[in-house]
PDB file of N, CA and C in Angstrom:
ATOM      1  N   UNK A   1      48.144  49.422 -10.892  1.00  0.00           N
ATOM      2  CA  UNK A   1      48.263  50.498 -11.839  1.00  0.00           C
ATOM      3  C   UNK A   1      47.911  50.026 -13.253  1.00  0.00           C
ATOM      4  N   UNK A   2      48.160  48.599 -13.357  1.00  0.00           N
ATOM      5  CA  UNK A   2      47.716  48.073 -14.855  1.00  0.00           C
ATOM      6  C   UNK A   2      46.632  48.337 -15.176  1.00  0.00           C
ATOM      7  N   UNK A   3      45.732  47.956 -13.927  1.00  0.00           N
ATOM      8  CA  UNK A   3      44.499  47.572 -14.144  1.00  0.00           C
ATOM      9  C   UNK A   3      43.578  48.864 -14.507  1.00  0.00           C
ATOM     10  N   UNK A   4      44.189  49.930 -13.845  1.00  0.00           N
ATOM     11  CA  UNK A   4      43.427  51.117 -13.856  1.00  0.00           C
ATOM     12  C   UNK A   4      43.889  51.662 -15.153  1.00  0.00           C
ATOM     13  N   UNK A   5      45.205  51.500 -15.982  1.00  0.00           N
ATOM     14  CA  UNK A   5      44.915  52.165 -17.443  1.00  0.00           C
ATOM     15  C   UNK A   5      44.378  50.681 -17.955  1.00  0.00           C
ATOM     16  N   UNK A   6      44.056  49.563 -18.271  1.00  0.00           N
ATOM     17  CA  UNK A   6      43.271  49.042 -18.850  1.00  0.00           C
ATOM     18  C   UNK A   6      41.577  49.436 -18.620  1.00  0.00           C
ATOM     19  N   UNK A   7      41.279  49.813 -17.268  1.00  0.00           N
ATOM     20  CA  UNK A   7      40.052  50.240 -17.548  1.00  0.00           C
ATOM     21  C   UNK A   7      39.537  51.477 -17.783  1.00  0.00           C
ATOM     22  N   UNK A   8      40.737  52.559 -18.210  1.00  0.00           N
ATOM     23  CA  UNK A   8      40.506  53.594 -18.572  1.00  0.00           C
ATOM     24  C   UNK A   8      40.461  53.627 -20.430  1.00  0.00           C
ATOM     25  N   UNK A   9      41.597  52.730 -21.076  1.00  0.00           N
ATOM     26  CA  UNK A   9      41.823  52.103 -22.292  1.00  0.00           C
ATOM     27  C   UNK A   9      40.438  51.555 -22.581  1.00  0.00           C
ATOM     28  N   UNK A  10      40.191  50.689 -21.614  1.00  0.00           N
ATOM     29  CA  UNK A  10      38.579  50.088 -22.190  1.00  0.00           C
ATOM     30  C   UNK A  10      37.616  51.323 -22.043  1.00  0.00           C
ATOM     31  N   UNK A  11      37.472  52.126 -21.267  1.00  0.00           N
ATOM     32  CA  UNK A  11      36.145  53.055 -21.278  1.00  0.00           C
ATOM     33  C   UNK A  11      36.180  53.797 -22.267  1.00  0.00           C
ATOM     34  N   UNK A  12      37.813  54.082 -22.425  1.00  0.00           N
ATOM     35  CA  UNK A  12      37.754  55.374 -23.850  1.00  0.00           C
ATOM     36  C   UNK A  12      37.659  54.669 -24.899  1.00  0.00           C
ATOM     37  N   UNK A  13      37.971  53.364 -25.486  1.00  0.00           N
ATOM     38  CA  UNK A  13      37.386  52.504 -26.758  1.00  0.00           C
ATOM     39  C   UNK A  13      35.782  52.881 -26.585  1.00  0.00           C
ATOM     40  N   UNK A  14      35.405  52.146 -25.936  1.00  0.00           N
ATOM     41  CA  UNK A  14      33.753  52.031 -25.431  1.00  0.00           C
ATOM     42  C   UNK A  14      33.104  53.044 -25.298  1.00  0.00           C
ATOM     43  N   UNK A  15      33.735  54.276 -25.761  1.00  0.00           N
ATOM     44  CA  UNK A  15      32.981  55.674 -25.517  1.00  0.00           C
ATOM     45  C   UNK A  15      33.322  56.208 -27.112  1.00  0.00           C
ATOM     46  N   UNK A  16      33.962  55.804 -27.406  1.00  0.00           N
ATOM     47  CA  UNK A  16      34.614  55.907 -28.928  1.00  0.00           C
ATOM     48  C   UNK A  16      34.005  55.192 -29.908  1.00  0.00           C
ATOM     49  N   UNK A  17      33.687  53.752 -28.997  1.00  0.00           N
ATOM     50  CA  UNK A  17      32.813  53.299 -30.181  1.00  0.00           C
ATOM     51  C   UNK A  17      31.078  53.802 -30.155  1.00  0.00           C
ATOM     52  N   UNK A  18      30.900  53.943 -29.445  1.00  0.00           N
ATOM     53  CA  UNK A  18      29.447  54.591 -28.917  1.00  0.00           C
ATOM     54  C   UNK A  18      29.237  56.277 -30.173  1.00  0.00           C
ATOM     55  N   UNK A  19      30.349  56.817 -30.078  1.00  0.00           N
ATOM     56  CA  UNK A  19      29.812  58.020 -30.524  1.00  0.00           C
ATOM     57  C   UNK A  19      30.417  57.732 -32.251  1.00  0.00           C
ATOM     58  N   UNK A  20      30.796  56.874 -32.417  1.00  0.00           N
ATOM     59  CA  UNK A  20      31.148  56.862 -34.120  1.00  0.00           C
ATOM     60  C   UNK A  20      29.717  55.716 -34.297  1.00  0.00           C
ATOM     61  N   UNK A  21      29.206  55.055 -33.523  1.00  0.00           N
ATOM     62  CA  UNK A  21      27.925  54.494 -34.029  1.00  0.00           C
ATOM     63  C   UNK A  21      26.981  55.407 -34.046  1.00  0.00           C
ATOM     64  N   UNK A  22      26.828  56.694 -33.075  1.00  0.00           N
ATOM     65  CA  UNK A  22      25.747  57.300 -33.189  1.00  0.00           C
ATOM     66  C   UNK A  22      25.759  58.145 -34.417  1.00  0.00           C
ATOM     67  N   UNK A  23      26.958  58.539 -34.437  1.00  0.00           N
ATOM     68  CA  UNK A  23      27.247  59.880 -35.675  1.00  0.00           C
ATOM     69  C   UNK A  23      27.173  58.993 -37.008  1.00  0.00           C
ATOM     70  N   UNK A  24      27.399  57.725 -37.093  1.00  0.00           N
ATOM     71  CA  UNK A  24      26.726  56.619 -38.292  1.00  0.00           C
ATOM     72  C   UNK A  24      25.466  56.512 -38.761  1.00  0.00           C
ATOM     73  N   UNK A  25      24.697  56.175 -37.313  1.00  0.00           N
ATOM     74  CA  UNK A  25      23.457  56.385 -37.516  1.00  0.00           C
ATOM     75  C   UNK A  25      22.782  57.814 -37.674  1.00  0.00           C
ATOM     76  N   UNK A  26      23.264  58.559 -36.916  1.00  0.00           N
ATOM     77  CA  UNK A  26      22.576  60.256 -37.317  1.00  0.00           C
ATOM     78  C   UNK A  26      22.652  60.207 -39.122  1.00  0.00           C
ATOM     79  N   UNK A  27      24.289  60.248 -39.240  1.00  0.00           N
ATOM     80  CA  UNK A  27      24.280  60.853 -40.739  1.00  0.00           C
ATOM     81  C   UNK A  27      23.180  59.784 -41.626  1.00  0.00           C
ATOM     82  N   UNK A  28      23.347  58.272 -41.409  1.00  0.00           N
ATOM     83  CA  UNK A  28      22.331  57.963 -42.028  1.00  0.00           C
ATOM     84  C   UNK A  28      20.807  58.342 -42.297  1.00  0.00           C
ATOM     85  N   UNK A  29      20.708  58.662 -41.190  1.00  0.00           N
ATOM     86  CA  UNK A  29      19.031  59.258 -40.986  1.00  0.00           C
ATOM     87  C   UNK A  29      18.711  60.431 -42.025  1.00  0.00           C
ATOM     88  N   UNK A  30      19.404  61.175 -41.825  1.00  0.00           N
ATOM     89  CA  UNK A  30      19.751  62.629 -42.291  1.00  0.00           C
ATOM     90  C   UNK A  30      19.858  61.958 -43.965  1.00  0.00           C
ATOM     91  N   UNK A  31      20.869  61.221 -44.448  1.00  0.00           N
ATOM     92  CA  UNK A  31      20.606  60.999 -45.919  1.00  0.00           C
ATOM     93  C   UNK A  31      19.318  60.042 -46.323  1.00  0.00           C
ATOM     94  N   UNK A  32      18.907  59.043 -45.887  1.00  0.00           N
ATOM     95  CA  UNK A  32      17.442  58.965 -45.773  1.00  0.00           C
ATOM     96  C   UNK A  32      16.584  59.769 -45.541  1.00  0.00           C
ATOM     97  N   UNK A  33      16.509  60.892 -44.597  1.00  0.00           N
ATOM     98  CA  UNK A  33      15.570  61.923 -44.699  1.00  0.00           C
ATOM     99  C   UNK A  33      15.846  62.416 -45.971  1.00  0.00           C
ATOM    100  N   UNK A  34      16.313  63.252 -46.658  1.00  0.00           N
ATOM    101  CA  UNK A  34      17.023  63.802 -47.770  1.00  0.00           C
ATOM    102  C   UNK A  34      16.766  63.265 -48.788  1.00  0.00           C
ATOM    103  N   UNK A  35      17.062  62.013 -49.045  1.00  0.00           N
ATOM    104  CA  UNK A  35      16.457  60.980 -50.168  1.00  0.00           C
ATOM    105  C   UNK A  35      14.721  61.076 -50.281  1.00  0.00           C
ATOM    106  N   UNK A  36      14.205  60.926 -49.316  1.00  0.00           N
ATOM    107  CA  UNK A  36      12.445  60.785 -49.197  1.00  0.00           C
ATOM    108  C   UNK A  36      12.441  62.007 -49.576  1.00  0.00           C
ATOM    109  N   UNK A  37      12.426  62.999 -49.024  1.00  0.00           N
ATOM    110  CA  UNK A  37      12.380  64.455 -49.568  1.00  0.00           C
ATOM    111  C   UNK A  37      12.651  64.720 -51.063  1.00  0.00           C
ATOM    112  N   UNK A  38      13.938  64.630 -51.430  1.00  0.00           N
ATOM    113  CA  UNK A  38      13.994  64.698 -52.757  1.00  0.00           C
ATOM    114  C   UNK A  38      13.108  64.094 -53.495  1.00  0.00           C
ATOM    115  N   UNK A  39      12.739  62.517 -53.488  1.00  0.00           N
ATOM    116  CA  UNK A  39      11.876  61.994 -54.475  1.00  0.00           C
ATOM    117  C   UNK A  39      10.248  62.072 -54.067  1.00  0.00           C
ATOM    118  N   UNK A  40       9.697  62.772 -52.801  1.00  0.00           N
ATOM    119  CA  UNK A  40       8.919  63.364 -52.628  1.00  0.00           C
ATOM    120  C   UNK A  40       8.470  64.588 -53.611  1.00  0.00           C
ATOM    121  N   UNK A  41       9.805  65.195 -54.066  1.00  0.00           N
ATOM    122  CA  UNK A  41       9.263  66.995 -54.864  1.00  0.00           C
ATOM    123  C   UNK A  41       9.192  66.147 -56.126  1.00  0.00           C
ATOM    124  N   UNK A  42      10.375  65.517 -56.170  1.00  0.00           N
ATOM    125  CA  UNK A  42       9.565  64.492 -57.823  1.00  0.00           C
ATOM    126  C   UNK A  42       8.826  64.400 -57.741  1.00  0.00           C
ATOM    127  N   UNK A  43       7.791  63.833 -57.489  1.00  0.00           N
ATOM    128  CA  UNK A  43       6.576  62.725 -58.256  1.00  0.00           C
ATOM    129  C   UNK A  43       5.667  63.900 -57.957  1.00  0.00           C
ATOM    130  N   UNK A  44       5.819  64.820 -56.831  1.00  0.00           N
ATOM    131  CA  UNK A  44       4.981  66.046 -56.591  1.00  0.00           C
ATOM    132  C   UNK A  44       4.823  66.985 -57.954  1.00  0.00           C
ATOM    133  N   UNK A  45       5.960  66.916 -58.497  1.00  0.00           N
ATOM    134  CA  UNK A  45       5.679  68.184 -59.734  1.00  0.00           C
ATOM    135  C   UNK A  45       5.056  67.504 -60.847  1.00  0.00           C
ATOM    136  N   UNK A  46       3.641  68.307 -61.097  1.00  0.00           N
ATOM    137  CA  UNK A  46       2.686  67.931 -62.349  1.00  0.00           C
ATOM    138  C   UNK A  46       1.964  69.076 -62.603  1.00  0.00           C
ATOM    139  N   UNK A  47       1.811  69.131 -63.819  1.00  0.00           N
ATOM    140  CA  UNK A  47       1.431  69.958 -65.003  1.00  0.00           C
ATOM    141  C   UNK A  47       0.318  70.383 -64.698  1.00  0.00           C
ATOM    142  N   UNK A  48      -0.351  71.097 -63.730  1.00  0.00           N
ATOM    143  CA  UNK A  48      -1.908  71.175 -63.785  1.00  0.00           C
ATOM    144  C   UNK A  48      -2.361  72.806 -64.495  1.00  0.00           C
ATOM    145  N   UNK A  49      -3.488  72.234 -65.675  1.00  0.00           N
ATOM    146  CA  UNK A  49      -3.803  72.885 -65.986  1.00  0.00           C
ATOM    147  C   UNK A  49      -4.832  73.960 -65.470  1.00  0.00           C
ATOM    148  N   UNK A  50      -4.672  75.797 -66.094  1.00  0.00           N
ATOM    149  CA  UNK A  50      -5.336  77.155 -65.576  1.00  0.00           C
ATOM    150  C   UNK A  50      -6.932  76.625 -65.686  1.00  0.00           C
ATOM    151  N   UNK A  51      -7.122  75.933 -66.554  1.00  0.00           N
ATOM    152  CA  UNK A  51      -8.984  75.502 -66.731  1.00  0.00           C
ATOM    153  C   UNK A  51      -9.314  74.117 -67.054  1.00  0.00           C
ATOM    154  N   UNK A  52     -10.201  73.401 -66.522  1.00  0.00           N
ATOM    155  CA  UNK A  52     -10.405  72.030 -66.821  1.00  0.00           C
ATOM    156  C   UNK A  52     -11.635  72.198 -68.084  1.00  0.00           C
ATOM    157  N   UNK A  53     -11.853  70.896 -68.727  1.00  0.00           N
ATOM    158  CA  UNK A  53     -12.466  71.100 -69.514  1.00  0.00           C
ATOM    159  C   UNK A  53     -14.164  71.536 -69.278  1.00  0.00           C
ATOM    160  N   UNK A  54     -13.959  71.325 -68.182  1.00  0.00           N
ATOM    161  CA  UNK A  54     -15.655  71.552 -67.415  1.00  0.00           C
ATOM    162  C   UNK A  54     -15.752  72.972 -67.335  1.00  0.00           C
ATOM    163  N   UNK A  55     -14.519  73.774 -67.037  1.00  0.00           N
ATOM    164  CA  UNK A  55     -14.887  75.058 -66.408  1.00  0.00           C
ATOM    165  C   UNK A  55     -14.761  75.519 -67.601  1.00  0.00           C
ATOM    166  N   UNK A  56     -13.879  75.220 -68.730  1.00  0.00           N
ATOM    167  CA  UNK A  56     -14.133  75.703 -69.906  1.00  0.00           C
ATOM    168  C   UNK A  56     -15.442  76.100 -70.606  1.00  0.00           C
ATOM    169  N   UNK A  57     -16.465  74.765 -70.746  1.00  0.00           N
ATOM    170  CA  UNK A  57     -17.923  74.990 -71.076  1.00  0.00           C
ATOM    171  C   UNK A  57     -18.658  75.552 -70.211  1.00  0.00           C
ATOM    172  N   UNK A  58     -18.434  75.889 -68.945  1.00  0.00           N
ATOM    173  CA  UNK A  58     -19.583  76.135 -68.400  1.00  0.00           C
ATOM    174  C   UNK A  58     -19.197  78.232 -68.939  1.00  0.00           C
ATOM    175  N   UNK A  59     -17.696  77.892 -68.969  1.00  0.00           N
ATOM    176  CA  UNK A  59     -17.262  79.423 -69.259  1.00  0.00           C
ATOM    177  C   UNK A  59     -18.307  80.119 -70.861  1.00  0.00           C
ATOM    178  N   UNK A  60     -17.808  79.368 -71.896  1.00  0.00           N
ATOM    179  CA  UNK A  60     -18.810  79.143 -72.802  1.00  0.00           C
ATOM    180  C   UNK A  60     -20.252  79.441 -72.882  1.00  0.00           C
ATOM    181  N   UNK A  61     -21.106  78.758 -72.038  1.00  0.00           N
ATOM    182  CA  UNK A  61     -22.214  78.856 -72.015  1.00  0.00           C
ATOM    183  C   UNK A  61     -22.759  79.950 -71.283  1.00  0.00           C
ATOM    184  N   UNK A  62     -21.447  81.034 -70.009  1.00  0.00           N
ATOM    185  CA  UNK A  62     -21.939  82.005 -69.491  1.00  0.00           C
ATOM    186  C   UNK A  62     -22.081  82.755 -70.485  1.00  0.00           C
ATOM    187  N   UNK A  63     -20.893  82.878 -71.400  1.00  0.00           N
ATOM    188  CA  UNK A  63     -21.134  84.005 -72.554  1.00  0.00           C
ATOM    189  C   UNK A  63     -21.589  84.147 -73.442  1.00  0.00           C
ATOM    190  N   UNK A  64     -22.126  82.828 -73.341  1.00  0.00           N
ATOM    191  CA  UNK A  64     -23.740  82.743 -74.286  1.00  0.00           C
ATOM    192  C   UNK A  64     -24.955  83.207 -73.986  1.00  0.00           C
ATOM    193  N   UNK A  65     -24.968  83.095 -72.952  1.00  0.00           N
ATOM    194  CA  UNK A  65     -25.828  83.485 -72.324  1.00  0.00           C
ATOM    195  C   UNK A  65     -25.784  84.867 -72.194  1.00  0.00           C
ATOM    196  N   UNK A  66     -24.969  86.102 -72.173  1.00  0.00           N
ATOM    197  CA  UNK A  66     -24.923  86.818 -71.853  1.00  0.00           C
ATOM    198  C   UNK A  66     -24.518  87.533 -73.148  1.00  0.00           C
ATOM    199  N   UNK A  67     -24.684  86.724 -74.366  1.00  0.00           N
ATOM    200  CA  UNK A  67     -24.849  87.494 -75.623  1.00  0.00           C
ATOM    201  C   UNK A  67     -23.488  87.966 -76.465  1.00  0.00           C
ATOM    202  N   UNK A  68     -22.387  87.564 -75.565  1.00  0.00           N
ATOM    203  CA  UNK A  68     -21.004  88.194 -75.590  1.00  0.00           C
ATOM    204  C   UNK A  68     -20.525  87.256 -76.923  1.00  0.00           C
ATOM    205  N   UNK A  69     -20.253  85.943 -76.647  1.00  0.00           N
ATOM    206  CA  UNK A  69     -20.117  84.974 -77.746  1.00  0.00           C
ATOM    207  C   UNK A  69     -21.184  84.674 -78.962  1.00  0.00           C
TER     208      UNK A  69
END
């Protein structure tokens, strides 16, 4: 009878420790995912400008052309 709650004592440790390592590692993942993400939308957000300076002149020179300017 010992033997059988010691190896019931050992399976439920050993099943206990199994699912607090996995739920360790999940949540880690999950805040590493989260982290990359976040500093992903950082470096993502930049200022881009409605006209470059190219499309500017060529804008210019249509309406020169066309007598408007």
């Amino acid at each position: 009878m010992k033997k059988v709650k010691l190896a019931i004592i050992i399976i439920y440790i050993v099943f206990l420790a199994l699912i607090t390592g996995l739920t360790a590692f999940f949540i880690i993942k999950t805040v590493k995912k989260g982290k990359d993400l976040y500093f992903v939308q950082e470096r993502s957000e930049t200022i881009k400008l409605p006209f470059q300076e190219s499309d500017i002149d060529k804008l210019i020179e249509i309406l020169k052309k066309m007598k408007i300017l």
